[in-house]
Every structure is written in C-alpha cells, then in structure tokens.
Protein backbone atom coordinates (compact mmCIF):
# COMPACT_ATOMS: atom_id res chain seq x y z
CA UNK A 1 14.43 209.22 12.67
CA UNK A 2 13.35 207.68 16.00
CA UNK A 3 14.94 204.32 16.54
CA UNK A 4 13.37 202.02 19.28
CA UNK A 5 15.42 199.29 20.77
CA UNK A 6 14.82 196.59 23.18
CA UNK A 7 17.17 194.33 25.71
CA UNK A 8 15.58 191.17 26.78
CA UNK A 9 16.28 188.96 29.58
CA UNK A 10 15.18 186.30 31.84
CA UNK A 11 15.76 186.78 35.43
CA UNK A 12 20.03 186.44 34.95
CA UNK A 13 19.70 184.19 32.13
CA UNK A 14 19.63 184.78 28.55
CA UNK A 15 17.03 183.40 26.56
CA UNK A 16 19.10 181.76 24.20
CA UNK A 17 20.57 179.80 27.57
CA UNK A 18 17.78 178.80 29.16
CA UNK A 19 15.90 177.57 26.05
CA UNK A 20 19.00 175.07 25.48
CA UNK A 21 19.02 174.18 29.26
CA UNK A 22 15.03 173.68 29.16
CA UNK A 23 15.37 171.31 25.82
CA UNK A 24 18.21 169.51 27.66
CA UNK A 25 16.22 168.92 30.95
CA UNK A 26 13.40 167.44 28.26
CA UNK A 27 15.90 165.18 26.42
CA UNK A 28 17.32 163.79 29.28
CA UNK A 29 14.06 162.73 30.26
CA UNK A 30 12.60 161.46 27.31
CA UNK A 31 16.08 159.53 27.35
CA UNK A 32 15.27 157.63 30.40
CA UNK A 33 12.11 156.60 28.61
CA UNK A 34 13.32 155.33 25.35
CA UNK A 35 16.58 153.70 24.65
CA UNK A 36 18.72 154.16 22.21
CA UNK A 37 18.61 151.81 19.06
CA UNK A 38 22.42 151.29 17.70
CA UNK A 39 23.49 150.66 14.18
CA UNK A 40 24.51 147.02 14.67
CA UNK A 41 21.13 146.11 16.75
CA UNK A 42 19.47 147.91 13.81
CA UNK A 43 21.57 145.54 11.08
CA UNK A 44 20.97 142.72 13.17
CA UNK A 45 17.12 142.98 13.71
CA UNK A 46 16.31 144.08 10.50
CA UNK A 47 17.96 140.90 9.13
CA UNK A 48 16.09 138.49 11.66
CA UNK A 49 12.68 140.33 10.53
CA UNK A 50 12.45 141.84 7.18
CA UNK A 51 9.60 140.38 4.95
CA UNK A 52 12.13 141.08 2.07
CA UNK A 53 15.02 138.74 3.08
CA UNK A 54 11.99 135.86 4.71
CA UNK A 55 10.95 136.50 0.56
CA UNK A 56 14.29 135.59 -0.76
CA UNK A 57 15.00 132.85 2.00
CA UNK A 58 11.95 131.24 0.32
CA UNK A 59 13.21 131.34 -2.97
CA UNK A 60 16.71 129.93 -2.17
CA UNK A 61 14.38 126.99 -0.53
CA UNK A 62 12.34 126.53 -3.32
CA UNK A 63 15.16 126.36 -5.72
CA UNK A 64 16.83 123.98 -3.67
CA UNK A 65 13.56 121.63 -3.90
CA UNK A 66 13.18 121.78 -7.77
CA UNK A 67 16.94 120.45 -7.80
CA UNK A 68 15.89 118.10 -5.61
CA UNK A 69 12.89 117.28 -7.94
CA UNK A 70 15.62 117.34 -10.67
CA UNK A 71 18.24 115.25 -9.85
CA UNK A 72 16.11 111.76 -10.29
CA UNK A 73 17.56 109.60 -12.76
CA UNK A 74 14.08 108.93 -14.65
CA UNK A 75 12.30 111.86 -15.82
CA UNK A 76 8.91 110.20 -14.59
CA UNK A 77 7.89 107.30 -12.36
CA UNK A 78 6.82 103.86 -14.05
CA UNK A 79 3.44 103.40 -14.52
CA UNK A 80 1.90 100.19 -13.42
CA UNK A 81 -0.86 98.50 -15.50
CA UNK A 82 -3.50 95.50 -14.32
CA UNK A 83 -5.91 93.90 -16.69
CA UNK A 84 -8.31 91.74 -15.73
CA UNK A 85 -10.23 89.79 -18.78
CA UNK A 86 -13.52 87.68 -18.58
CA UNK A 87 -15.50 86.46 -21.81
CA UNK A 88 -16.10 83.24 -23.66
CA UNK A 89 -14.57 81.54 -26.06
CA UNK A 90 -16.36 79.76 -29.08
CA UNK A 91 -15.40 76.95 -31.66
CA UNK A 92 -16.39 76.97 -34.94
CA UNK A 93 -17.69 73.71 -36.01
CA UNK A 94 -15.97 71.45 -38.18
CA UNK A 95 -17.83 70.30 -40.81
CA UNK A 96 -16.89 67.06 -42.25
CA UNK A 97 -17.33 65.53 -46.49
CA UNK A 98 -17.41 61.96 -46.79
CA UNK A 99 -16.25 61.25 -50.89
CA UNK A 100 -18.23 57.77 -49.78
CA UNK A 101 -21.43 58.87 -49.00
CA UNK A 102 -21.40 61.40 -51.86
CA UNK A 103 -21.12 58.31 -54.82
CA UNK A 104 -24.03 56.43 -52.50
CA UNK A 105 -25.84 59.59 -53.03
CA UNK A 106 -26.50 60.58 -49.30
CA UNK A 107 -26.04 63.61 -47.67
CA UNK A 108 -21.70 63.78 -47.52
CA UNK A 109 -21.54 66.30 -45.10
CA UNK A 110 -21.29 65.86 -41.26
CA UNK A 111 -22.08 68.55 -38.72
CA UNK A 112 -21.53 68.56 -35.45
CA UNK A 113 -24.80 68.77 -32.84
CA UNK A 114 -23.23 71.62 -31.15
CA UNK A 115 -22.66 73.72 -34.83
CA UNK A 116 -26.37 73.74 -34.97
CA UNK A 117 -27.73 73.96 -31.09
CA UNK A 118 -25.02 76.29 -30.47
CA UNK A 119 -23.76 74.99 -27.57
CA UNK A 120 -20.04 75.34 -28.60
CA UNK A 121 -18.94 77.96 -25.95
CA UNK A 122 -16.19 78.12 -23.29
CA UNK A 123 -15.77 80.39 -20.53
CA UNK A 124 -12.70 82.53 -20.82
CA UNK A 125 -11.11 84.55 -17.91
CA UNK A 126 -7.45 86.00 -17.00
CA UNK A 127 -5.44 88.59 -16.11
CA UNK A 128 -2.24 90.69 -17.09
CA UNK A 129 0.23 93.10 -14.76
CA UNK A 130 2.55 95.18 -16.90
CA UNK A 131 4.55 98.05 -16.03
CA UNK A 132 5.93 101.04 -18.64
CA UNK A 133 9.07 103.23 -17.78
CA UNK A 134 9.99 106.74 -19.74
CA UNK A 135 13.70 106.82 -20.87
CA UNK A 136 15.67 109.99 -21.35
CA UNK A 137 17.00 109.31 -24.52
CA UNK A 138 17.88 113.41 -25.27
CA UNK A 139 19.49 114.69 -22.23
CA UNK A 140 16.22 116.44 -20.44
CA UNK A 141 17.13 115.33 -17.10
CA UNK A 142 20.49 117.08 -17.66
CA UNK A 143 19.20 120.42 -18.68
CA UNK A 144 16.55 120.42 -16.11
CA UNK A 145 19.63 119.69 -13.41
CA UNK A 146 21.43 121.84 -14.81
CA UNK A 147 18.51 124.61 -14.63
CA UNK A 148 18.52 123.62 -11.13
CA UNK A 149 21.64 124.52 -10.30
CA UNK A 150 21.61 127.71 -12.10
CA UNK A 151 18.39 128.85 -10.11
CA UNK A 152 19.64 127.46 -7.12
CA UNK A 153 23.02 130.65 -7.55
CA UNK A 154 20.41 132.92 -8.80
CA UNK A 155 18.75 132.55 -5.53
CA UNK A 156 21.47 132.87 -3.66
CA UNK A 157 22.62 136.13 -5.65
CA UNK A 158 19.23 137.98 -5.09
CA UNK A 159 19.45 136.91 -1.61
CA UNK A 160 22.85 138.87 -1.13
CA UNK A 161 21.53 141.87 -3.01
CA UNK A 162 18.46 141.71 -0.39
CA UNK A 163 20.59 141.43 2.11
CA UNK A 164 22.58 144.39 1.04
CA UNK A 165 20.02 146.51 0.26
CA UNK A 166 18.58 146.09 3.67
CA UNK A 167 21.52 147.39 5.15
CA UNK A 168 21.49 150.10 3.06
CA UNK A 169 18.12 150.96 3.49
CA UNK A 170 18.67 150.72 7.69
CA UNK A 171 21.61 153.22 7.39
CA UNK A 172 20.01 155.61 5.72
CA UNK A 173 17.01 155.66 7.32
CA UNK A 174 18.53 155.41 10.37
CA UNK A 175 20.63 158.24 9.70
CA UNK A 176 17.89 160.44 8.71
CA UNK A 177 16.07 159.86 11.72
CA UNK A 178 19.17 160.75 13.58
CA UNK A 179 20.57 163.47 11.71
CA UNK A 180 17.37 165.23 11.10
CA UNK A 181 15.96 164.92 14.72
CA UNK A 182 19.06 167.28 15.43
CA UNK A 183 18.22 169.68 12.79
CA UNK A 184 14.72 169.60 14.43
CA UNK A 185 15.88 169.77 17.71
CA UNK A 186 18.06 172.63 16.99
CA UNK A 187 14.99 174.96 14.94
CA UNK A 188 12.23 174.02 17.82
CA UNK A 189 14.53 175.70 20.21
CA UNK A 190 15.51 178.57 17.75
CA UNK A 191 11.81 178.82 17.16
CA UNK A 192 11.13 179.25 20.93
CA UNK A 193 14.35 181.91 21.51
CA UNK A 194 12.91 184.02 18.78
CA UNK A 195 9.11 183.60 19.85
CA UNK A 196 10.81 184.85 23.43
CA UNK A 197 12.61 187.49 21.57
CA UNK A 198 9.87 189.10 19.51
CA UNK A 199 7.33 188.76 22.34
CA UNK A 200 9.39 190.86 24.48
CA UNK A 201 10.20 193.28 21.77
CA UNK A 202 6.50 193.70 20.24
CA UNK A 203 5.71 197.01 18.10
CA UNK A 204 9.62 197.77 17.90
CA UNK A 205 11.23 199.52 14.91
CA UNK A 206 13.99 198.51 12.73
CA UNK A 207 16.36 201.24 12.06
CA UNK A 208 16.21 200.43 8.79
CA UNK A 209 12.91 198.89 8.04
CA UNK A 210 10.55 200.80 10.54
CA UNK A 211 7.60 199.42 11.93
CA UNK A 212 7.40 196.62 9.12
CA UNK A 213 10.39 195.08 10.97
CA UNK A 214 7.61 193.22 13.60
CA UNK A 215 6.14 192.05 9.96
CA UNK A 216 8.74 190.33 8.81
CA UNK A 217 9.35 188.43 11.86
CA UNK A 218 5.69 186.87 12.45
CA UNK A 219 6.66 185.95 8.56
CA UNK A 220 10.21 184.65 9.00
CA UNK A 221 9.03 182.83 12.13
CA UNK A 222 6.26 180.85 10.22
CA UNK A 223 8.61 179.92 7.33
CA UNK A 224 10.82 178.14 10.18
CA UNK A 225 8.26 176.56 11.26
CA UNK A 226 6.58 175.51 7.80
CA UNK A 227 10.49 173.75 7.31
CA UNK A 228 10.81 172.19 10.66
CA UNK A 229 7.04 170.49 9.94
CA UNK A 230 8.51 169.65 6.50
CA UNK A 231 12.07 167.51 8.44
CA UNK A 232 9.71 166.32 11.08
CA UNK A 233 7.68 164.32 8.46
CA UNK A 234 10.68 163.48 6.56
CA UNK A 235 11.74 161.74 9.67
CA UNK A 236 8.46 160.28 10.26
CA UNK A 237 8.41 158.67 7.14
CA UNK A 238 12.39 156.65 7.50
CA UNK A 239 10.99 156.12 11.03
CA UNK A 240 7.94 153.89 9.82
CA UNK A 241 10.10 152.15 7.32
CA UNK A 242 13.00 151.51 9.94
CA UNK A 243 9.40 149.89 11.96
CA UNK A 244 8.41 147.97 9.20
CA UNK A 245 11.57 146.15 8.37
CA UNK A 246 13.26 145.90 12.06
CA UNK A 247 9.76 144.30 13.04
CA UNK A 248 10.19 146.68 16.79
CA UNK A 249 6.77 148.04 18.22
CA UNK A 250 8.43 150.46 20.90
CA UNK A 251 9.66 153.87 20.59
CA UNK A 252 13.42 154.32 20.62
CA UNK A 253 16.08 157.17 19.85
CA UNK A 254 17.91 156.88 17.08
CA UNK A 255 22.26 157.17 17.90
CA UNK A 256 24.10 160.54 17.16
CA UNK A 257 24.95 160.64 13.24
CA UNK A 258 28.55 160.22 14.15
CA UNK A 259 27.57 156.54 15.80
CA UNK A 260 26.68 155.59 12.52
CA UNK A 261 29.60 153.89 10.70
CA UNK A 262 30.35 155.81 7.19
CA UNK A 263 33.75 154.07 6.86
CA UNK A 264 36.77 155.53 4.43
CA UNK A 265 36.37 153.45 1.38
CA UNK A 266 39.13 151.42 -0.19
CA UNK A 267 41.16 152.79 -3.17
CA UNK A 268 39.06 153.74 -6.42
CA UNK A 269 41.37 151.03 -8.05
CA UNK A 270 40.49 148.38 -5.69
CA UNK A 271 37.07 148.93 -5.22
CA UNK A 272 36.64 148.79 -9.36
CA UNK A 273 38.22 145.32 -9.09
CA UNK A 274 35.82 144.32 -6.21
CA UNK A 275 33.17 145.86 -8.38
CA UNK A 276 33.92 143.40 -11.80
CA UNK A 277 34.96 140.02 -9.29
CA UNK A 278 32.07 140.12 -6.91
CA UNK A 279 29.28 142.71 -7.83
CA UNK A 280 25.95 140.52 -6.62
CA UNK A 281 23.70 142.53 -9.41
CA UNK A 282 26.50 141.17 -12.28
CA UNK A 283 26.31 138.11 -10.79
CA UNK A 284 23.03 137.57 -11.05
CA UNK A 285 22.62 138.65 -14.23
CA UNK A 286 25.34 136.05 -15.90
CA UNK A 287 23.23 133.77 -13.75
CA UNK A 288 20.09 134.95 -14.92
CA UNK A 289 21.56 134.27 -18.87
CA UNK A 290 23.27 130.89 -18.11
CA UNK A 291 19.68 129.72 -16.37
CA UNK A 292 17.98 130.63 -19.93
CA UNK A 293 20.58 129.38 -21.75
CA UNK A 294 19.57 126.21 -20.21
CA UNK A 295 15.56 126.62 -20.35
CA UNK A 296 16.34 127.36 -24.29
CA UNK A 297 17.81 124.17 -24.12
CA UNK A 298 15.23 122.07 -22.45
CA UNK A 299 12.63 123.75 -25.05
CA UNK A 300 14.31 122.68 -27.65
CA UNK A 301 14.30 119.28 -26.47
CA UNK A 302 11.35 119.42 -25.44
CA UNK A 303 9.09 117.93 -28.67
CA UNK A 304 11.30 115.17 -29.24
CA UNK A 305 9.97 112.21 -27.80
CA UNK A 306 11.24 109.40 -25.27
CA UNK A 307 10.60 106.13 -25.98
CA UNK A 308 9.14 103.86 -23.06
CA UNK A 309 10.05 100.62 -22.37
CA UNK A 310 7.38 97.69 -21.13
CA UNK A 311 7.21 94.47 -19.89
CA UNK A 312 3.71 92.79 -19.03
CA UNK A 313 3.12 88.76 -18.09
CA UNK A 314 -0.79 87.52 -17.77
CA UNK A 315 -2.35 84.17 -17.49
CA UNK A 316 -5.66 83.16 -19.47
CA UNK A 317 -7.56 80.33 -18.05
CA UNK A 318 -10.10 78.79 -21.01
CA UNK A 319 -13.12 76.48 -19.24
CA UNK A 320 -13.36 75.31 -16.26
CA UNK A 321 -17.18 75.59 -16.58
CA UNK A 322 -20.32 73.28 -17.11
CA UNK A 323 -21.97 75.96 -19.40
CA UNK A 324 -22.83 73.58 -22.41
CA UNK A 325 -21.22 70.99 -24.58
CA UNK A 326 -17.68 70.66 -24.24
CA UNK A 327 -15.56 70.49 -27.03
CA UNK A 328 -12.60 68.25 -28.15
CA UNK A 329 -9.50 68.88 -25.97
CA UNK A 330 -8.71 69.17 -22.74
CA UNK A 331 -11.22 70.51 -19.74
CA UNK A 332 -9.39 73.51 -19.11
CA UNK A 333 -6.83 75.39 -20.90
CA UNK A 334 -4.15 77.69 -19.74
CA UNK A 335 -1.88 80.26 -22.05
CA UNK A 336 0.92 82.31 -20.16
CA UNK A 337 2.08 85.17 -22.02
CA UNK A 338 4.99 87.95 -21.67
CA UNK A 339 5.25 91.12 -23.47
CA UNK A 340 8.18 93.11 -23.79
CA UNK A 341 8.65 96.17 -26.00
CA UNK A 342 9.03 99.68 -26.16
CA UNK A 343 6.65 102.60 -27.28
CA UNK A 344 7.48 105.82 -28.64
CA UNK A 345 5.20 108.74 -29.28
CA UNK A 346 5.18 110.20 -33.08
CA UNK A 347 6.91 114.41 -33.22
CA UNK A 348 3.97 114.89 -35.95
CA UNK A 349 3.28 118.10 -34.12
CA UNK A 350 4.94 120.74 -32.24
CA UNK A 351 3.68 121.70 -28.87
CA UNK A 352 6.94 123.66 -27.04
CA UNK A 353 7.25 126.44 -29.76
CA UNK A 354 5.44 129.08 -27.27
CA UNK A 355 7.92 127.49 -24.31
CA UNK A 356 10.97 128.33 -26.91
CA UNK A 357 9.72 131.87 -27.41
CA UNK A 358 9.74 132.55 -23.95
CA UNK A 359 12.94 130.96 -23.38
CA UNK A 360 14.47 133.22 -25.88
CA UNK A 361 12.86 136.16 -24.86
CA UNK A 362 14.32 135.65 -21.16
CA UNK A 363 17.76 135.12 -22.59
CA UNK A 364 17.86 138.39 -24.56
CA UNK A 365 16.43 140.24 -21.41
CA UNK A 366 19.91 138.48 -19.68
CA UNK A 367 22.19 139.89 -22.03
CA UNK A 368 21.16 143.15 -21.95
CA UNK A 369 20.85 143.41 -18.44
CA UNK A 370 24.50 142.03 -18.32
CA UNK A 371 25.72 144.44 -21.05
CA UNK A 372 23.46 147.59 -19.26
CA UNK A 373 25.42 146.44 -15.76
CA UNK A 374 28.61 146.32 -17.58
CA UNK A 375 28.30 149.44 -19.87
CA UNK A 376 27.97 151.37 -16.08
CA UNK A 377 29.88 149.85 -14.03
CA UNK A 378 32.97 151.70 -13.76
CA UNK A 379 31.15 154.98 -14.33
CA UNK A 380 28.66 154.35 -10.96
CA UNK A 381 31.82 152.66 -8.83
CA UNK A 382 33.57 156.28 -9.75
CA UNK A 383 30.91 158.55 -9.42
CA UNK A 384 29.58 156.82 -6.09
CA UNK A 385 33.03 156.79 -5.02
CA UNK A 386 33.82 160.31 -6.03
CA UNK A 387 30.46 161.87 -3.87
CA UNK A 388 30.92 159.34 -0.81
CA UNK A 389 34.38 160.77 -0.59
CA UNK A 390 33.64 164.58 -0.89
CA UNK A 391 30.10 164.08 1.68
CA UNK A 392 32.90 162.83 4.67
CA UNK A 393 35.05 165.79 3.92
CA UNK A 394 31.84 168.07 3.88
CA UNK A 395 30.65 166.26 7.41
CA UNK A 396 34.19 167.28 8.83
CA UNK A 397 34.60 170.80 7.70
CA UNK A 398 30.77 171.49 8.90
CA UNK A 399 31.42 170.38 12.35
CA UNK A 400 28.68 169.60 15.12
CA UNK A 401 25.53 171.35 15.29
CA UNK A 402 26.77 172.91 18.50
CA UNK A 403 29.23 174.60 16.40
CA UNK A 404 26.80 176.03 13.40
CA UNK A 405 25.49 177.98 16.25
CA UNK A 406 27.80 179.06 18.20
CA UNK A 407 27.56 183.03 17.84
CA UNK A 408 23.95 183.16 17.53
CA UNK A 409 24.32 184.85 21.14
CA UNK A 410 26.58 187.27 20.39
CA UNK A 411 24.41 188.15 17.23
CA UNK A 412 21.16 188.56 19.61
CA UNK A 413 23.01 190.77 21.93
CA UNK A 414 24.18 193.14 18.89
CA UNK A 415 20.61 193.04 17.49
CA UNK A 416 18.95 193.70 21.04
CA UNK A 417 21.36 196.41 21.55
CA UNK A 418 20.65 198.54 18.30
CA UNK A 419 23.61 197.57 16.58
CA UNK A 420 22.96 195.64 13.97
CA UNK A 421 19.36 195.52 11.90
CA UNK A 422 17.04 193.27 11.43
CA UNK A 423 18.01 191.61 8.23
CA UNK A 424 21.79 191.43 9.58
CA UNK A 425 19.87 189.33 12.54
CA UNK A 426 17.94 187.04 10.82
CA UNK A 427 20.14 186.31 8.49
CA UNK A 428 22.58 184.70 10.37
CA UNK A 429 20.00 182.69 11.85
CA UNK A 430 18.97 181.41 8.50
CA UNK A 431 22.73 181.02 7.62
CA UNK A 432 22.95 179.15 10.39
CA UNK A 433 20.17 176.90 9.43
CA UNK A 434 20.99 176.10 6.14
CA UNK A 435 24.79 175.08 7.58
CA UNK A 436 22.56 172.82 9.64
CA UNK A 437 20.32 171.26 6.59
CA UNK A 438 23.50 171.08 4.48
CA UNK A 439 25.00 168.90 7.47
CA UNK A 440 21.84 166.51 7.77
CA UNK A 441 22.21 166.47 3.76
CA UNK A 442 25.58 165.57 3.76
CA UNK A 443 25.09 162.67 6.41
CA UNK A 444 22.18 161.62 4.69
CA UNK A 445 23.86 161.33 1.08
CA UNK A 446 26.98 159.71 2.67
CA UNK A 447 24.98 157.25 3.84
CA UNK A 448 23.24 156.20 1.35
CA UNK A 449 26.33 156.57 -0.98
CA UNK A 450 27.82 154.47 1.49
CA UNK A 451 24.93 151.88 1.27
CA UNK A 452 25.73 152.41 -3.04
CA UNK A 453 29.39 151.21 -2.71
CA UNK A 454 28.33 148.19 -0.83
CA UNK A 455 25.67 146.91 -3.83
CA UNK A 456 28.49 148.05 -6.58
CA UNK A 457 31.63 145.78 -4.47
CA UNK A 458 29.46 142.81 -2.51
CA UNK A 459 31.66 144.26 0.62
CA UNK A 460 30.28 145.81 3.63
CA UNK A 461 31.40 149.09 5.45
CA UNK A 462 30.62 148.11 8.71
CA UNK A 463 33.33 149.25 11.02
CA UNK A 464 32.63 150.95 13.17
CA UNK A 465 33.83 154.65 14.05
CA UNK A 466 36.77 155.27 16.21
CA UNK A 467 34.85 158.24 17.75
C-alpha cells in the first residue's frame, strides 16, 4: 500500500501558533473597543433598570397606599344632606252649630267666608341640613387593616424573590456569555488550523482509510462548525436578555468565567436552617394564606350591616305673604326642628357569597402552595447543594481552556508526520472539544445552581473570588 503524507508549515511558524497569535492580535483589539462589563456593575445595573423589580417596586407602593386607605377610623366619609322646602299651607274651616238658632229654626251652622271662597292658604317655605355617618359596628375596618398589612409583607416578599431572581438570572447569563465565548473562541481558531491543515494536505491518503480520509474531514470540519453556530446563538440569546434587563445599549465583553463569583456554600446543615428561617418563596406563601385568611374574614362580614347615625336641624317659616285671607293666629309662623337617629339597612339578602367563594378558593391555593414548598424543601436545598458542590470540583479538575488543548500540537505533528491516522487525529481534537463544552457546562450549571441556593436561603453568594 502507498501511503502519502504531508508536513505543513508557515514560513517558521506552525499553524497551530500563528492562528492563536492572529486571534490574540484580534482580541486585543476588539478589547480596546469594548470594555469589559464586571459581575458587580452587572448586579448593580440590572437592579437600577429591570422592568421586573420597577413591577414589584410598584406593588410594594400600591400596597402601602391601600393601608393607607385602610387605616381611617370610619369605613366611609359622612354624607351631608340639604333640603330646601317651599309649598303652602291650608286651614280647614271651622264650621260652627249654634243649639240657639237651631230651636228658632234658622240655619245653626256658621261657615267661615274663606271655607267657601277658598281663600284659606298660607305660604310655606324652609329648609333642613343633616348629616349621616357609617359606624363599624363588626370589625371591617380591622380586617381590611389587617389585609393591609398582610399585602403590604407580601409585597415586600415578592420583591426579594425579584430581586433574587435577577441576580440569578445576571449570573447565569453572564456566565454563558463568558464561558461560551471561550468555547467559541477556542473552535473558530481550531476551525481555521484545520482549514490550514487540510488545504495544504488536499487529495492525501490515510494509511488506514485511503483516499476517503479527505472525506471525512470536509465532514468533520462542517460538524464543528454546525456546533460553534449552535454556542454562538446560545450566547446571543443570554446576551439579549443580559440587554434587556441591565437597560445598556453598547457592546461590551463579558469577564473571564473565573471573575464571576461561584462562592463555596455554607454547610448543608446550615444552609437547611437558612432555608426553613428565611426562604422568601415560604415566606410569601404563609403571607399569601394569612392575607386570605383575612379577606375570608372581611367576606364574611361583609353582609352584615352598619348602622348610621344622623342628626339634621331645619327651620319652616309659615306666611309671611299677602296671598289671600289670613287666618286666625299670628302673621307668620316659625317651627325649628332637630332630628337625631340612626338607620340600619335590613341582611334580607346576601350579596358577598361570590366574594366568600373566592376568598376561600385563594386560601386553599395558600396552603397548598405552603405544604408543596414545604414537602420540597429539604430535598431541593440538598440536591441544589449536592450539584453546586460537585460543578466547582468539576471546574477545578478541568482546568483552563489553555490547558484542554495543550497537546493538540504535538498531535498535528504526529499526524503530519505519518504516525498516527486520521481517526487517532481527529479524535483528540473532538476530545478536546467536548473537555471544553463540559467546562462551559459546568460553569454554566454552577451558576445557575449558585443563583438556586440563593432563592432556597434568602442569602447571597456574592463574594467575590480570591483569584
């Protein structure tokens, strides 16, 4: 059998060399064009800008308002009542018998001129200012307080969890920006070595696999490239989100993966007791049941009715006028009267039973969003725990990316050179990309492990690497 082999080089450098120096020239300036975005700046802009947290901010506001609305002593301003009355008044007649003049046989009865003409009218006018005031008789001003109140923690609670899940969401997209633009880094310039490589070496033969060998290599060489589109839209994708919530229109370069704080967690035993004391999601959730505990409450009280007190004084003013024949009395009378009372509606029908219903129906949701958290808790905290933990130690026993490929030269002299085949060759070079991919894995699911822990405990892992 005829073997073929080829040695390629590049004036006195090897290609393997000078691709590395060429992407390093290109780095260093598309450094001096961008800068570099760290993990605090990150934290910090993302919590200045996020629609997300300006969402929750609103609620906590709102909540705080409906206290506010709550905390009046009357559960409804007085209402204020003016009458005004005009009319006229009329007097019967008074018909008089004379015993007398009935035994003389005459007419015995005596009627007034003004019975007959009609002319027996007064004018009548007033007025009357009252005012009515709704007592709380039943306690709904205290349930709606204490509503309040309970919102008002709610509020607060989601706003943590926001809050933490924004800096979870900023690691790990920040980390797969940076840990996969290395990855993507490193194939583009294994792409362009072995582009180099098998343009120099065209029509060679494998000693094992003949002339197919130059096959398989256009075919290998597309399938690197088909994965390094794949990570470079991956990236693209946590890059627009890491736009979105930091609110920053200008480029920049995500920090090394090592920049990014993943720090050693706590004891299993004490993050489990952070974990029961101050998980935010818990604490929400007994919020979330005390606040409908409360809204049950209020329905409840909410068809039985408070009475209203009222107090009213007018004036009515009777004559005054010329209109017709005045009758016996003075020219003008005057009555001053006061009311005072109360008024209470009639709980004939019910009108809060659909208001009930949904009270109850948010209560139940509560409790078994309470017992759902609690069922898992310990379970997550250990499993989250357990894969955090074992992702660091599979970061430090993987290395850099300078070190996956550290012998790829050594393997391209031995392949150049006839020694070893083609599948021997490209196989370490897709051994040496998966070590890669596992390492951009592993910093990925650390990070958002990392970002897990934090939600489970209510406790950041901010520090910051001693590297």
């Amino acid at each position: 059998m005829r073997r073929v082999f080829f040695r390629v080089t590049i004036g006195k450098m090897e290609p393997r060399i000078f691709c590395a120096t060429a992407l390093l020239l290109i780095c260093s300036v598309h450094g001096a064009e961008r800068r570099t975005l760290s993990y605090s700046e990150a934290v910090r802009l993302g919590l200045a800008n996020a629609p997300e947290l300006k969402i929750s901010e609103s609620e906590v506001r709102r909540s705080n308002v409906e206290r506010q609305d709550a905390s009046h002593f009357f559960p409804s301003n007085p209402d204020l009542d003016a009458t005004y009355i005009s009319g006229n008044k009329t007097r019967s007649p008074v018909v008089g018998f004379s015993p007398s003049t009935f035994l003389k046989d005459e007419n015995p009865f005596d009627l007034p001129i003004e019975g007959i003409t009609g002319k027996n009218r007064q004018p009548l006018h007033g007025f009357e200012i009252g005012i009515t005031q709704e007592l709380d008789l039943w306690g709904k001003q205290s349930a709606r307080r204490e509503g309040a109140d309970a919102a008002i923690r709610q509020a607060a609670a989601n706003d943590e969890i926001t809050r933490l899940q924004i800096r979870a969401e900023i690691r790990a997209n920040l980390m797969t920006v940076a840990s996969l633009g290395e990855t993507i880094q490193s194939n583009s310039a294994t792409l362009a070595h072995l582009r180099r490589i098998r343009g120099a070496s065209a029509g060679f033969v494998d000693p094992r696999m003949g002339y197919y060998a130059g096959t398989a290599f256009k075919s290998d060489l597309a399938g690197i490239e088909a994965d390094t589109r794949e990570l470079i839209e991956t990236r693209d994708k946590a890059l627009l989100s890491l736009h979105r919530m930091l609110g920053v229109k200008d480029e920049f370069e995500a920090p090394a993966p090592g920049a990014i704080p993943l720090a050693a967690p706590e004891t299993l035993e004490h993050l489990l007791k952070l974990a029961h004391e101050k998980n935010p999601e818990r604490r929400a959730a007994e919020l979330a049941l005390a606040r409908a505990e409360t809204n049950e409450r209020f329905a409840l009280l909410a068809d039985l009715p408070n009475p209203s007190l009222f107090l009213g004084a007018g004036q009515t003013t009777i004559g005054g006028s010329n209109m017709g024949v005045r009758g016996p009395g003075p020219e003008n009378e005057r009555e001053t009267t006061v009311r005072f009372g109360a008024k209470i509606s009639l709980p004939i029908q019910k009108y809060s039973q659909g208001q009930l219903e949904a009270a109850r129906t948010e209560k139940l949701k509560a409790k078994m969003e309470l017992e759902k958290i609690d069922s898992a808790l310990d379970l997550t905290v250990k499993q989250t725990y357990e894969r955090y933990t074992a992702l660091r130690n599979t970061i430090r026993e993987l290395g850099t990316a300078t070190d996956a490929g550290a012998n790829l030269a050594v393997i391209d002299q031995a392949f150049l050179a006839g020694r070893i085949s083609y599948f021997d060759f490209m196989s370490e070079y897709e051994r040496t990309a998966k070590v890669l991919k596992r390492r951009s894995d592993s910093y990925i699911g650390a990070a958002t492990a990392c970002g897990t822990l934090e939600l489970l405990t209510g406790q950041t892992m901010d520090q910051e690497p001693k590297e």
